[in-house]
C-alpha atoms as a PDB file:
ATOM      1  CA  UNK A   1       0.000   0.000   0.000  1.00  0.00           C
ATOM      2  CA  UNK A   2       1.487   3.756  -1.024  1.00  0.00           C
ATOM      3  CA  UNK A   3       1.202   6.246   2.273  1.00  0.00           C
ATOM      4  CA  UNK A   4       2.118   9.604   1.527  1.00  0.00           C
ATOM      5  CA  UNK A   5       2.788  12.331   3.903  1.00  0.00           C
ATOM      6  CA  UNK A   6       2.250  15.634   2.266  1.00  0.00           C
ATOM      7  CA  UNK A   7       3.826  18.012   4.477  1.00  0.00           C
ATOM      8  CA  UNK A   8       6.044  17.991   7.039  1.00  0.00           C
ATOM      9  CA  UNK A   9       5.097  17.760  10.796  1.00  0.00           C
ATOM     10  CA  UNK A  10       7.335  19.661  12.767  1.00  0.00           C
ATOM     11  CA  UNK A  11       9.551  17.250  14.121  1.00  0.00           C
ATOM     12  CA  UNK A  12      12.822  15.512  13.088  1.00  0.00           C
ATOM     13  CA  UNK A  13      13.822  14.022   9.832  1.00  0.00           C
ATOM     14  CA  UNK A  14      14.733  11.055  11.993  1.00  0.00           C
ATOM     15  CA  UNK A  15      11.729  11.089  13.381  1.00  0.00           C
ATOM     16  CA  UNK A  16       9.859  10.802   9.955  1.00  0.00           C
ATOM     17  CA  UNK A  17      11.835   8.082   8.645  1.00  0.00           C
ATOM     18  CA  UNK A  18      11.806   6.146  11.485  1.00  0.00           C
ATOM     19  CA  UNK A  19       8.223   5.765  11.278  1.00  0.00           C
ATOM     20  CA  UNK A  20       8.415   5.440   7.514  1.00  0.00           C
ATOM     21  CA  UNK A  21      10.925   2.611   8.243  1.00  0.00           C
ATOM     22  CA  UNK A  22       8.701   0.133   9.848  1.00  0.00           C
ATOM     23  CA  UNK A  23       6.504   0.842   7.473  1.00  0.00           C
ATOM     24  CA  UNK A  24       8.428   0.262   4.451  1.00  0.00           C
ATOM     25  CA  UNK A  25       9.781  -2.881   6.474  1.00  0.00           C
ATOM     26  CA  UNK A  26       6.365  -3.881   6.554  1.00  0.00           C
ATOM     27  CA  UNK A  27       6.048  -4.480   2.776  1.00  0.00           C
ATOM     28  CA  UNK A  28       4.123  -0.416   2.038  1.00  0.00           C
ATOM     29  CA  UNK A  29       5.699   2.389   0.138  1.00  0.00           C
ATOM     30  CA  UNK A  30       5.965   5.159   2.381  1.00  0.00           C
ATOM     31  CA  UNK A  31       6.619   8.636   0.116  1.00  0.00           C
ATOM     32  CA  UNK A  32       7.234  12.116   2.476  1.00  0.00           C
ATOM     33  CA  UNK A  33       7.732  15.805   0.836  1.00  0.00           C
ATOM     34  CA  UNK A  34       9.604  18.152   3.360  1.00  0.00           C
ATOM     35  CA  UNK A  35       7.949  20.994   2.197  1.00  0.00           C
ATOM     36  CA  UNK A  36       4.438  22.633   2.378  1.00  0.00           C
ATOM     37  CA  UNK A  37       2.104  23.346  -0.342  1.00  0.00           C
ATOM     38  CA  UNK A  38      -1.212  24.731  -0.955  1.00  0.00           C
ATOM     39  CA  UNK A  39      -1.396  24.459  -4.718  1.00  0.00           C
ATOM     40  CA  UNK A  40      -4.057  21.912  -5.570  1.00  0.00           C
ATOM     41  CA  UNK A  41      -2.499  20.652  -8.863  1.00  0.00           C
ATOM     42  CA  UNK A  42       0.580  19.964  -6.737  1.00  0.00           C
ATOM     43  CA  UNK A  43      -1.657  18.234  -3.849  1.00  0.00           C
ATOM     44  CA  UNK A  44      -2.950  16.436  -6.054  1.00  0.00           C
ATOM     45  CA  UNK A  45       0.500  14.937  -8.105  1.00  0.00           C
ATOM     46  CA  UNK A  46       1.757  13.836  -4.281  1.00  0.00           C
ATOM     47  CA  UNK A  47      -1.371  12.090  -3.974  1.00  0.00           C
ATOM     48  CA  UNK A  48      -1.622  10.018  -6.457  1.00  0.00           C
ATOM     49  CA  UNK A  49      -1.631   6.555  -6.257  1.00  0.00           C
ATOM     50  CA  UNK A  50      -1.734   6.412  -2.386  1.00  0.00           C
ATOM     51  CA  UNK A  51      -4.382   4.668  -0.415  1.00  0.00           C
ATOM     52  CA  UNK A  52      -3.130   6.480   2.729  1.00  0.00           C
ATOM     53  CA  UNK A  53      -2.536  10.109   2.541  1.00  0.00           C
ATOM     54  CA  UNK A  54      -1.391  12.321   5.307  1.00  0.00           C
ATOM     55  CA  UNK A  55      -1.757  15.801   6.064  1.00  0.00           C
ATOM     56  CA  UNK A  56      -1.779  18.420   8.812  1.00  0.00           C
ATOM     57  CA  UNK A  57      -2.962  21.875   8.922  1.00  0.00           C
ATOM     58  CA  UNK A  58      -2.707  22.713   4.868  1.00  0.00           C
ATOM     59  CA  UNK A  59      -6.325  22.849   2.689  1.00  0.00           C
ATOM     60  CA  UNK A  60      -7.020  19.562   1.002  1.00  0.00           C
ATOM     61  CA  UNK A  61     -10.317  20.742  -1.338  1.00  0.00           C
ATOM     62  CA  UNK A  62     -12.582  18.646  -2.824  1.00  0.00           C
ATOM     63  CA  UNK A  63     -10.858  18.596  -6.285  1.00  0.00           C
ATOM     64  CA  UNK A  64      -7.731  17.028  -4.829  1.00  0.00           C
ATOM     65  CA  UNK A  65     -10.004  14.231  -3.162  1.00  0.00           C
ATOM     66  CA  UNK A  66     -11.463  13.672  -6.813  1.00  0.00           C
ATOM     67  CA  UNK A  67      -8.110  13.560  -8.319  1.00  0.00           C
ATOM     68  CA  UNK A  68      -6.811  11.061  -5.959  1.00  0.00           C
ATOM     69  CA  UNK A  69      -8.560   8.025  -7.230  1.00  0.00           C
ATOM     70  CA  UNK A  70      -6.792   5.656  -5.010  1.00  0.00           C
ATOM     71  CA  UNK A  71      -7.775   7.723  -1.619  1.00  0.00           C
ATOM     72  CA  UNK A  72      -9.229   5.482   0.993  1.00  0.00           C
ATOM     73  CA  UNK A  73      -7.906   7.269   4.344  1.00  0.00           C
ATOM     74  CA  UNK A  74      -7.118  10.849   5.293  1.00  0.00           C
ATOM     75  CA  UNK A  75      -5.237  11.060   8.098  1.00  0.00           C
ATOM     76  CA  UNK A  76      -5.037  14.427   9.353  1.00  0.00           C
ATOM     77  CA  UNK A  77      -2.392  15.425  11.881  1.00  0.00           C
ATOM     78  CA  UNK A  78      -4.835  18.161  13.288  1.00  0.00           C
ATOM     79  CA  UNK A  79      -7.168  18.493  15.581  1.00  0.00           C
ATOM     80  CA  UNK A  80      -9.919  20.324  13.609  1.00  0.00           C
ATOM     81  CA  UNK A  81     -10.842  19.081   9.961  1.00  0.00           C
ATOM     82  CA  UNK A  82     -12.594  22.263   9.351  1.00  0.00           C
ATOM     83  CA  UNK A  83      -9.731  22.301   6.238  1.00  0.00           C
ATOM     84  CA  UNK A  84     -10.770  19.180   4.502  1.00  0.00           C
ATOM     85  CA  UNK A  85     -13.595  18.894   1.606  1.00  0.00           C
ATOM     86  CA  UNK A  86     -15.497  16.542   4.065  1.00  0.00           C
ATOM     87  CA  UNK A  87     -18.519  16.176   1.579  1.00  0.00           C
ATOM     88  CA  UNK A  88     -16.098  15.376  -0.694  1.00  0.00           C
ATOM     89  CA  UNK A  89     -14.795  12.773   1.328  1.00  0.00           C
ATOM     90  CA  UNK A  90     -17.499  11.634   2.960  1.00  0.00           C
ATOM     91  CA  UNK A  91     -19.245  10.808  -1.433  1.00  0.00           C
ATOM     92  CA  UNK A  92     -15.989   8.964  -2.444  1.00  0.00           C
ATOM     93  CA  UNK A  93     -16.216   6.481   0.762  1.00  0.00           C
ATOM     94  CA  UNK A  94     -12.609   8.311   2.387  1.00  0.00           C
ATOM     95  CA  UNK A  95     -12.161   7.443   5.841  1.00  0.00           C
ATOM     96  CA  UNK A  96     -11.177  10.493   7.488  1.00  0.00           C
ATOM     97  CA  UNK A  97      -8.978  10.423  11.176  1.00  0.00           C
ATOM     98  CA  UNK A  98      -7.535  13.307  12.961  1.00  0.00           C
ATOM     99  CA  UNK A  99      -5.075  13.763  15.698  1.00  0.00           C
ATOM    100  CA  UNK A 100      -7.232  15.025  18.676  1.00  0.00           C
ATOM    101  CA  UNK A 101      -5.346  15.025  21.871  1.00  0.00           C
ATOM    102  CA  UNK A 102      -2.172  16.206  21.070  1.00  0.00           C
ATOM    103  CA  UNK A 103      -2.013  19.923  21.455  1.00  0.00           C
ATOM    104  CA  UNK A 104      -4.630  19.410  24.601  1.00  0.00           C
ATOM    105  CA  UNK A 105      -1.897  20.590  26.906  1.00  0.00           C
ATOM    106  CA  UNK A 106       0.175  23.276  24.890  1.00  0.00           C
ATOM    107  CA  UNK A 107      -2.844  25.199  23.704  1.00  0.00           C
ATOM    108  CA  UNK A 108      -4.331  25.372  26.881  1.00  0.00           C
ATOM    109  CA  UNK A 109      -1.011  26.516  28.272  1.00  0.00           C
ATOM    110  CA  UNK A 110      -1.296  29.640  25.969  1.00  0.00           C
ATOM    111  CA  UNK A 111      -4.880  30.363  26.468  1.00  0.00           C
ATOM    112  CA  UNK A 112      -3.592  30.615  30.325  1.00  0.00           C
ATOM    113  CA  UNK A 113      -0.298  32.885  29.459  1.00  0.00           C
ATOM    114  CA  UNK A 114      -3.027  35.034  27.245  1.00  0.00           C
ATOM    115  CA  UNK A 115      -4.701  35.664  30.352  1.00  0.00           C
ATOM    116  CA  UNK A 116      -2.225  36.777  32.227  1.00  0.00           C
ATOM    117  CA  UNK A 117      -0.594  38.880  29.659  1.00  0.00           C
ATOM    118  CA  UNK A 118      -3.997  40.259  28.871  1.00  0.00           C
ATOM    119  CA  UNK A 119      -4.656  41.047  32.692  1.00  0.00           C
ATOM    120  CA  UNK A 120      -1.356  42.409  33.514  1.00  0.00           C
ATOM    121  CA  UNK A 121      -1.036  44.263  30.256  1.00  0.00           C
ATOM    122  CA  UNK A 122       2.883  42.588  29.579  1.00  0.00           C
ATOM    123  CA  UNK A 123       3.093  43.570  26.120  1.00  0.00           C
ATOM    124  CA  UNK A 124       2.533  47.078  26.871  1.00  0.00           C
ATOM    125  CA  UNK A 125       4.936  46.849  29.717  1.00  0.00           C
ATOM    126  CA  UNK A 126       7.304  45.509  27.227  1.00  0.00           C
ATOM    127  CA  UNK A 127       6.804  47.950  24.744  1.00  0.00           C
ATOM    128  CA  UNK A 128       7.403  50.631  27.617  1.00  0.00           C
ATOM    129  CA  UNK A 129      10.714  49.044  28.732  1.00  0.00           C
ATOM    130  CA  UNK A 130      12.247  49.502  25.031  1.00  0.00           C
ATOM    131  CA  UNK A 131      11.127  52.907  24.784  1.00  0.00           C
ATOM    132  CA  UNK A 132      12.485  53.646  27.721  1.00  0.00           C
ATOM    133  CA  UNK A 133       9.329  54.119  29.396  1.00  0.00           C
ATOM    134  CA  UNK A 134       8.191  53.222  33.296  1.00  0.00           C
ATOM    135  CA  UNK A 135       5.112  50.969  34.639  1.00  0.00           C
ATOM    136  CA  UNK A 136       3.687  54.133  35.669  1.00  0.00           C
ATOM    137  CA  UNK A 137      -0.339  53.377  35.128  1.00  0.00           C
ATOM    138  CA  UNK A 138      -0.351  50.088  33.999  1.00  0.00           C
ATOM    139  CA  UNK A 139      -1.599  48.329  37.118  1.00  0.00           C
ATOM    140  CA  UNK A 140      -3.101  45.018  36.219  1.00  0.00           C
ATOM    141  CA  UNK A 141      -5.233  42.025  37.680  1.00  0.00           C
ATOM    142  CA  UNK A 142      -5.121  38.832  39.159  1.00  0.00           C
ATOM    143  CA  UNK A 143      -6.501  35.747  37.762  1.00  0.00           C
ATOM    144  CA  UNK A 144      -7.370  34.473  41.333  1.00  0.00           C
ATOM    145  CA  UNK A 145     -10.558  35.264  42.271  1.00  0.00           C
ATOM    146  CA  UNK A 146     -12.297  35.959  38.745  1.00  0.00           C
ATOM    147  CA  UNK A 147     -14.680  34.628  36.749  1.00  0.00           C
ATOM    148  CA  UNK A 148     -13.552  32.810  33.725  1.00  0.00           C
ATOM    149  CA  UNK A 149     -16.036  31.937  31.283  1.00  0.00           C
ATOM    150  CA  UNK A 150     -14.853  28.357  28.918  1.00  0.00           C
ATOM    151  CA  UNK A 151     -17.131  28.205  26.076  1.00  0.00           C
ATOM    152  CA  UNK A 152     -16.472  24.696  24.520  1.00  0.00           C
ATOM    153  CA  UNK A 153     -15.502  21.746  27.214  1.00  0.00           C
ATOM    154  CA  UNK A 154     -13.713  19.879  25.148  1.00  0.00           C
ATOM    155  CA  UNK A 155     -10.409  18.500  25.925  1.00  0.00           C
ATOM    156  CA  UNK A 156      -8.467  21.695  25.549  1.00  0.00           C
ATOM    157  CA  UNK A 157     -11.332  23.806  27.719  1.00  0.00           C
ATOM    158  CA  UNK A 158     -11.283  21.351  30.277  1.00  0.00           C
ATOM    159  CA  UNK A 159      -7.909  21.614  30.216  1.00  0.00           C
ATOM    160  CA  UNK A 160      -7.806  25.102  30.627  1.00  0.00           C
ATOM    161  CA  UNK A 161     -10.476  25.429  33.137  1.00  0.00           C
ATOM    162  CA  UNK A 162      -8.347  23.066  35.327  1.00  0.00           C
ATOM    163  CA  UNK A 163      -5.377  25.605  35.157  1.00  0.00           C
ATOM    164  CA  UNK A 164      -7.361  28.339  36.013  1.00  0.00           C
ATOM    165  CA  UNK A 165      -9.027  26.555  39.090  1.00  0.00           C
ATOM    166  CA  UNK A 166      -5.695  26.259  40.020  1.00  0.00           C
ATOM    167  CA  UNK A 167      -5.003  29.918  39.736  1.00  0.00           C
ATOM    168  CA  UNK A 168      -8.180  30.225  42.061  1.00  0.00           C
ATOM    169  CA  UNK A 169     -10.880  31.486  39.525  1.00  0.00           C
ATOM    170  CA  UNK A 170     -14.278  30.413  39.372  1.00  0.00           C
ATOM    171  CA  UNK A 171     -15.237  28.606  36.335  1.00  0.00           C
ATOM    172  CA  UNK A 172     -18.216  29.129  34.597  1.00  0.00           C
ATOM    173  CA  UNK A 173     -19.137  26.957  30.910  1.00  0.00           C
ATOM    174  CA  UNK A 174     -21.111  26.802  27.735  1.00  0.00           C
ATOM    175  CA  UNK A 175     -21.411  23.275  26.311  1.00  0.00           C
ATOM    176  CA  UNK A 176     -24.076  21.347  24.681  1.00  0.00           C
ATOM    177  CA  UNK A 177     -23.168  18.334  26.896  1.00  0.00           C
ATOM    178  CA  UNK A 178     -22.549  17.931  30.647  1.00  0.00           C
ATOM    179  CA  UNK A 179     -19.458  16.436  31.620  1.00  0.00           C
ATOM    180  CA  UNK A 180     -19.032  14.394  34.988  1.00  0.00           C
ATOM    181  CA  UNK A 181     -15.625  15.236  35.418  1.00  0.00           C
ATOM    182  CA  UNK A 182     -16.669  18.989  35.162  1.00  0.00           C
ATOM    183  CA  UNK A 183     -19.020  19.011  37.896  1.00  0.00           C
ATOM    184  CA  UNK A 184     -17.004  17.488  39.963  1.00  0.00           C
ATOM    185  CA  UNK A 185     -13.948  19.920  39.283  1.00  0.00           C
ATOM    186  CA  UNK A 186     -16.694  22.377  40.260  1.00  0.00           C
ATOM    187  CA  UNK A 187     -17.145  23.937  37.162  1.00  0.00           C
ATOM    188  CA  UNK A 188     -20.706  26.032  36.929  1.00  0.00           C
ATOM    189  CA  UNK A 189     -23.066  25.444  33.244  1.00  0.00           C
ATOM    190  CA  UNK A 190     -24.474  28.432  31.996  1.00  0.00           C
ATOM    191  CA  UNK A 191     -25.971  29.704  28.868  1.00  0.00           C
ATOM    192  CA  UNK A 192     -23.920  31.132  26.288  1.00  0.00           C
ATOM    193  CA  UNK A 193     -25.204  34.534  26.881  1.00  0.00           C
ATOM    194  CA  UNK A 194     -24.861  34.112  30.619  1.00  0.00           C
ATOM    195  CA  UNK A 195     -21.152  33.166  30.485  1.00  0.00           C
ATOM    196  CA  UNK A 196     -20.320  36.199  28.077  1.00  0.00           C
ATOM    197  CA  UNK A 197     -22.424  38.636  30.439  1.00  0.00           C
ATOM    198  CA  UNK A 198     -21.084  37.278  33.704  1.00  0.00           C
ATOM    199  CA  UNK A 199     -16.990  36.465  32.701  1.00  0.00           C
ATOM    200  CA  UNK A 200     -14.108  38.502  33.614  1.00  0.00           C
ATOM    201  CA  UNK A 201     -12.015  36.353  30.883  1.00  0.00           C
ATOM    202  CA  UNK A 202     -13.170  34.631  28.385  1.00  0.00           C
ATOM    203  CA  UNK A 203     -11.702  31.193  26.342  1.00  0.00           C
ATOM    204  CA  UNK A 204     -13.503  30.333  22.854  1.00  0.00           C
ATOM    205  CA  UNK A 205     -12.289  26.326  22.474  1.00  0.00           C
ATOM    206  CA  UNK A 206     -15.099  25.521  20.251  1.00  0.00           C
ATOM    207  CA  UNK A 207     -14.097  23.627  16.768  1.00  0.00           C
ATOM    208  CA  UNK A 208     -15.088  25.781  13.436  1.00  0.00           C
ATOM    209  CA  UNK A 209     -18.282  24.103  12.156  1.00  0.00           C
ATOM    210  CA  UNK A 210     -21.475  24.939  10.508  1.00  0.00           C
ATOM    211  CA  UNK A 211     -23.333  25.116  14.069  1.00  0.00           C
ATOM    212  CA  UNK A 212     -20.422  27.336  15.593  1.00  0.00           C
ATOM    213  CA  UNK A 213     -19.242  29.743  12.274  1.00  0.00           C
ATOM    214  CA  UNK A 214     -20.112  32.836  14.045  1.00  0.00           C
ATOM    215  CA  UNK A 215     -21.401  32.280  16.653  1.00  0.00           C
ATOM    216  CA  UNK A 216     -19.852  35.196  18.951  1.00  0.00           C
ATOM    217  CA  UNK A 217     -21.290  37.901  16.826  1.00  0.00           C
ATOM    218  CA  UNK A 218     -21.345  41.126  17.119  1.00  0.00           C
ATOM    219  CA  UNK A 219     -24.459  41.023  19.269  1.00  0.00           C
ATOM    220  CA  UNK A 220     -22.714  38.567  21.630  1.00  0.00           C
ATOM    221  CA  UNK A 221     -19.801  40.667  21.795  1.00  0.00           C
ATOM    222  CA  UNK A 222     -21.872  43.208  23.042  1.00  0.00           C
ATOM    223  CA  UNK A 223     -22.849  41.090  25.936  1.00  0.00           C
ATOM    224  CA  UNK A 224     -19.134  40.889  27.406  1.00  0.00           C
ATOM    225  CA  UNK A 225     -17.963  43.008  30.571  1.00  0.00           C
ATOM    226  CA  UNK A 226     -16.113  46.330  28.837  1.00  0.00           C
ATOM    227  CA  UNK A 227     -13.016  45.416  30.747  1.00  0.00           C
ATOM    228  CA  UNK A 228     -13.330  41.603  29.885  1.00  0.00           C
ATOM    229  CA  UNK A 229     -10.476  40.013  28.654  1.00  0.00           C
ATOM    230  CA  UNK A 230     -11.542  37.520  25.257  1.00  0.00           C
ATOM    231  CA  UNK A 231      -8.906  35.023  24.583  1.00  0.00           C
ATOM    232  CA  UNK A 232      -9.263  33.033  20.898  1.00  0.00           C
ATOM    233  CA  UNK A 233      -7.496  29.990  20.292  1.00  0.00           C
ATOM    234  CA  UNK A 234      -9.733  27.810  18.779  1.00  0.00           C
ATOM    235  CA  UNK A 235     -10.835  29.034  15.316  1.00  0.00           C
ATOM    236  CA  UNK A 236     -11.136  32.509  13.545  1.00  0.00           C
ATOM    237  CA  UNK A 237     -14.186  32.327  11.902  1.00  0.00           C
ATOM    238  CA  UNK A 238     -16.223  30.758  14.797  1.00  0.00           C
ATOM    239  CA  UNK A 239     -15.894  35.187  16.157  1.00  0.00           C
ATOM    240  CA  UNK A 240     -17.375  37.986  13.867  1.00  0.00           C
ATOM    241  CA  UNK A 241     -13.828  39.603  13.802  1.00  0.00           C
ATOM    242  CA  UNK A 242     -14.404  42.965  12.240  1.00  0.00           C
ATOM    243  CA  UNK A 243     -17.038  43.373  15.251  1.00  0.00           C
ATOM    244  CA  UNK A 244     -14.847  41.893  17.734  1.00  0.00           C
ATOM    245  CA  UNK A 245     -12.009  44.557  16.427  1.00  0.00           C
ATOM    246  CA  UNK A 246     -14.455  47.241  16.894  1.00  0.00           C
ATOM    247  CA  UNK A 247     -15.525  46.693  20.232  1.00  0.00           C
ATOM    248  CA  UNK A 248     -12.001  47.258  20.937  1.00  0.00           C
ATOM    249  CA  UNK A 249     -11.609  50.676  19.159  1.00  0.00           C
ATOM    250  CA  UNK A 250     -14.453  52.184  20.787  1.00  0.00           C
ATOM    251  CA  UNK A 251     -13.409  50.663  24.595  1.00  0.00           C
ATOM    252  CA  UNK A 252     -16.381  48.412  25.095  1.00  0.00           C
ATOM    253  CA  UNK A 253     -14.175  45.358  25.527  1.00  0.00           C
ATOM    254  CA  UNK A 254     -11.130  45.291  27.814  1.00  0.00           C
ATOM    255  CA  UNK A 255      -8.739  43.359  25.787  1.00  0.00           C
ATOM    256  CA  UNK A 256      -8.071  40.508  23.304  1.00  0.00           C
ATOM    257  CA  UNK A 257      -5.870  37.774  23.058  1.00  0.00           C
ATOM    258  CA  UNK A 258      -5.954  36.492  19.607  1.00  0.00           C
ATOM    259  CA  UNK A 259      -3.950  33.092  17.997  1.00  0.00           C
ATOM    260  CA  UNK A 260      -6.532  32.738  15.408  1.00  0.00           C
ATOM    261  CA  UNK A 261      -8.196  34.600  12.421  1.00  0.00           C
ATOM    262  CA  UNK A 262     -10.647  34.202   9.321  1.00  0.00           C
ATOM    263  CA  UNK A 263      -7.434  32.595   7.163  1.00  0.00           C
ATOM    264  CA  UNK A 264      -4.424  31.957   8.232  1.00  0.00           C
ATOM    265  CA  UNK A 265      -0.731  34.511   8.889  1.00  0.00           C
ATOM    266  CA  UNK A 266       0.247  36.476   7.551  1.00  0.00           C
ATOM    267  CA  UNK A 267      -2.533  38.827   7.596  1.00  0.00           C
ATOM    268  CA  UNK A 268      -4.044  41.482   4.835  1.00  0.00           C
ATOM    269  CA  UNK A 269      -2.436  44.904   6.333  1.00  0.00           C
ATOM    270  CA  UNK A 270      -6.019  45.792   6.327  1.00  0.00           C
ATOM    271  CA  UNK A 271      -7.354  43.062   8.706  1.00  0.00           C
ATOM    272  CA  UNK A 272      -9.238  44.911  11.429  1.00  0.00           C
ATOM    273  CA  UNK A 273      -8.033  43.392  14.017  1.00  0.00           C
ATOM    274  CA  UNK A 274      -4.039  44.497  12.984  1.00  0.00           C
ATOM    275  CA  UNK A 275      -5.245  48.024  14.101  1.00  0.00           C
ATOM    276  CA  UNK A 276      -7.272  47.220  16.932  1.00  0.00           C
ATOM    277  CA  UNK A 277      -6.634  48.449  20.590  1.00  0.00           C
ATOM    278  CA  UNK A 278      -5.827  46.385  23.867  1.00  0.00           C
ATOM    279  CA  UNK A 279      -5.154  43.107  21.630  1.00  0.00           C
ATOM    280  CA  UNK A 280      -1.895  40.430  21.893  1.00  0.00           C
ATOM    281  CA  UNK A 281      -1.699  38.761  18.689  1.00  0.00           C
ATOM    282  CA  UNK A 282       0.159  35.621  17.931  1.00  0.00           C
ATOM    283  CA  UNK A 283       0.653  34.009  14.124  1.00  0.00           C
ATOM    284  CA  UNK A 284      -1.254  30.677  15.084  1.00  0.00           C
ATOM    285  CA  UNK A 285       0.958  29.354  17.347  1.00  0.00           C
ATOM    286  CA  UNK A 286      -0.980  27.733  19.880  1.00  0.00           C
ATOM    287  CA  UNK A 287      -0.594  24.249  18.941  1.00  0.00           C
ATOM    288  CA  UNK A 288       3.146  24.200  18.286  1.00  0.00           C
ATOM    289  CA  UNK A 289       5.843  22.569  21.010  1.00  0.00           C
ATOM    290  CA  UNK A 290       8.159  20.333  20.930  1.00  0.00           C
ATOM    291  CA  UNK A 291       5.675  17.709  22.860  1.00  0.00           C
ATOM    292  CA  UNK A 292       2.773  18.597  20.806  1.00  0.00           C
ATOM    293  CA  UNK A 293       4.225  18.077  17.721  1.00  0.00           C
ATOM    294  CA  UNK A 294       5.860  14.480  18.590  1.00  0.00           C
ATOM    295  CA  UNK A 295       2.508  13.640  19.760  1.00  0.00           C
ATOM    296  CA  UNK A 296       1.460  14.454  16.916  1.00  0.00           C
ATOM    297  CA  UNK A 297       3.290  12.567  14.964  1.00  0.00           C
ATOM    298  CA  UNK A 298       3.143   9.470  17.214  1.00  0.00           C
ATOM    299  CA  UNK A 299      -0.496   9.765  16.695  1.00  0.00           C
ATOM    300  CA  UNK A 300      -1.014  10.263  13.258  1.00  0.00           C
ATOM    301  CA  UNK A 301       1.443   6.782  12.689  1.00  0.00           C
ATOM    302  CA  UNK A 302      -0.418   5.122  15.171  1.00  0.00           C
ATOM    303  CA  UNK A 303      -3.848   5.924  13.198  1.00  0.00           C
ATOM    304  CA  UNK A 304      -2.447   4.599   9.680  1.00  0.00           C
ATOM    305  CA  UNK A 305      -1.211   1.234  12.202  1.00  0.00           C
ATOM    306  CA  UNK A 306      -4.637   0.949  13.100  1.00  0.00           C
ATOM    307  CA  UNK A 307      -6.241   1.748   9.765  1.00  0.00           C
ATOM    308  CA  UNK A 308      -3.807  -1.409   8.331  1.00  0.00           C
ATOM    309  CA  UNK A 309      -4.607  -3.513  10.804  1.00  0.00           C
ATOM    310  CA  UNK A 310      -8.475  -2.701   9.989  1.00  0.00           C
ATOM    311  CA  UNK A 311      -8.819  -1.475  13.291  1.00  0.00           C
ATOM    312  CA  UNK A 312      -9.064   2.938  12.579  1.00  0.00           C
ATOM    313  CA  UNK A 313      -9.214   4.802  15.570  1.00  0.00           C
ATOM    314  CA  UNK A 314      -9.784   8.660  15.891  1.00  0.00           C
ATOM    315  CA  UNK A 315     -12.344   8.175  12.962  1.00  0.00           C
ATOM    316  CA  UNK A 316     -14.179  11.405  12.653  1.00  0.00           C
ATOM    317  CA  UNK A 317     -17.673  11.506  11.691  1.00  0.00           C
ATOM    318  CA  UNK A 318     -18.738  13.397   8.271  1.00  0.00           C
END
């Protein structure tokens, strides 16, 4: 069988061909490009002929699955699929799996960072300190003893609700489900409108989808505290950005913490939220570590074992 990884995953050579070592010792033809691409022609040239074909964060449109006659598993080292022509997939019979689990713990180390850096205003201090400026007015608050609103309990918001009960906030959520473990941790559920009225900080961990797309519009913006502190680092078009940006500009939102956007960096100069006030901005960066991307890789391996062995795991549903 031909496997093909597409991309590279932001690890190791060695790392790569060790994996593509047992597999080649296992009788398959194991074919990896070192380089990115988001041509479709050229998509769809390294995917031909493979059964198996592996990407991670790069779109793979519905003409490529067309093209690549021989497709019968996409495994996507992601944790969102939100990039993949899943009708597409879903009418040629593709089996698609996904990596979810293995940025669980570095994203919702940023989202935590983002709140401190959004409470205690450090990249104005730092801005200050080159300019040869002093902390004079920039005060700052505590995470400890302030309401943090998690809308999405998935891994990652779990996650991150766990760190901030350990900073000693109260954690309030918005989820379609009720999880044991999150009652137990103490965590309160609310409405969506009730968590963006009643949060001091707020984390968006919800995956892009046709039910989310938009879903913190400008209306709910206007629902959030006007010193609130909205952290993003989930997906940019699940937040009505222009909205979100102006909010900002005219002070009715504290601050914004922002790894995520309506495509991906670099950014139009004209993006709104480029020119916004009170915002920390980071190039999509919340999934990348060391760990995260070796898990990444060791789980993306482990789903094309599985899928061999007919056994697929992390099967999403289309």
């Amino acid at each position: 069988m031909k496997i093909s990884l597409l991309e590279p995953l932001g690890v190791p050579a060695a790392v790569i061909e060790s994996y593509g070592k047992k597999l080649s010792e296992a009788g398959h033809e194991f074919v990896y490009y070192d380089t990115k691409t988001t041509d479709p022609a050229e998509l769809a040239k390294r995917s031909e002929g493979a059964e198996i074909v592996m990407i991670a964060n790069n779109p793979y449109p519905a003409s490529v699955v067309n093209a690549a006659k021989d497709l019968k598993m996409l495994d996507v080292a992601f944790t969102g699929i939100d990039h993949v022509a899943l009708d597409a997939c879903k009418e040629a019979g593709v089996t698609v799996c996904n990596a979810s689990g293995y940025s669980t713990e570095t994203v919702a180390e940023l989202v935590l960072a983002m709140a401190v850096a959004g409470l205690r205003k450090m990249r104005e201090g730092d801005i200050r300190t080159r300019s040869g400026q002093t902390a004079a007015g920039l005060g700052g608050r505590e995470i400890a003893g302030r309401t943090v609103g998690i809308i999405g309990l998935g891994h990652i918001g779990l996650r991150a609700a766990e760190l901030f009960l350990a900073f000693g906030a109260k954690v309030i959520a918005f989820n379609r489900s009720v999880n044991p473990k999150a009652v137990e941790m103490g965590i309160t559920y609310k409405t969506l409108d009730e968590v963006l009225q009643e949060s001091d900080i707020i984390s968006l961990n919800l995956p892009n989808n046709k039910e989310t797309k938009g879903i913190i519009s400008a209306e709910k913006i206007a629902l959030m505290k006007n010193d609130a502190v909205f952290i993003n680092c989930a997906r940019g078009p699940i937040v009505d950005n222009a909205a979100l940006a102006a909010a900002l500009n005219n002070d009715e939102l504290g601050y914004a913490c922002i790894d995520v956007y309506d495509g991906e960096p670099p950014l139009a100069e004209d993006y709104p939220l480029l020119h916004a006030k009170n915002t920390l901005l980071t190039p999509h960066q919340g999934f990348i570590s060391e760990e995260a991307m070796l898990r990444r890789a060791e789980i993306v391996f482990a789903n094309v074992d599985a899928y061999l062995k007919g056994e697929a795991i992390n099967v999403c549903k289309l």
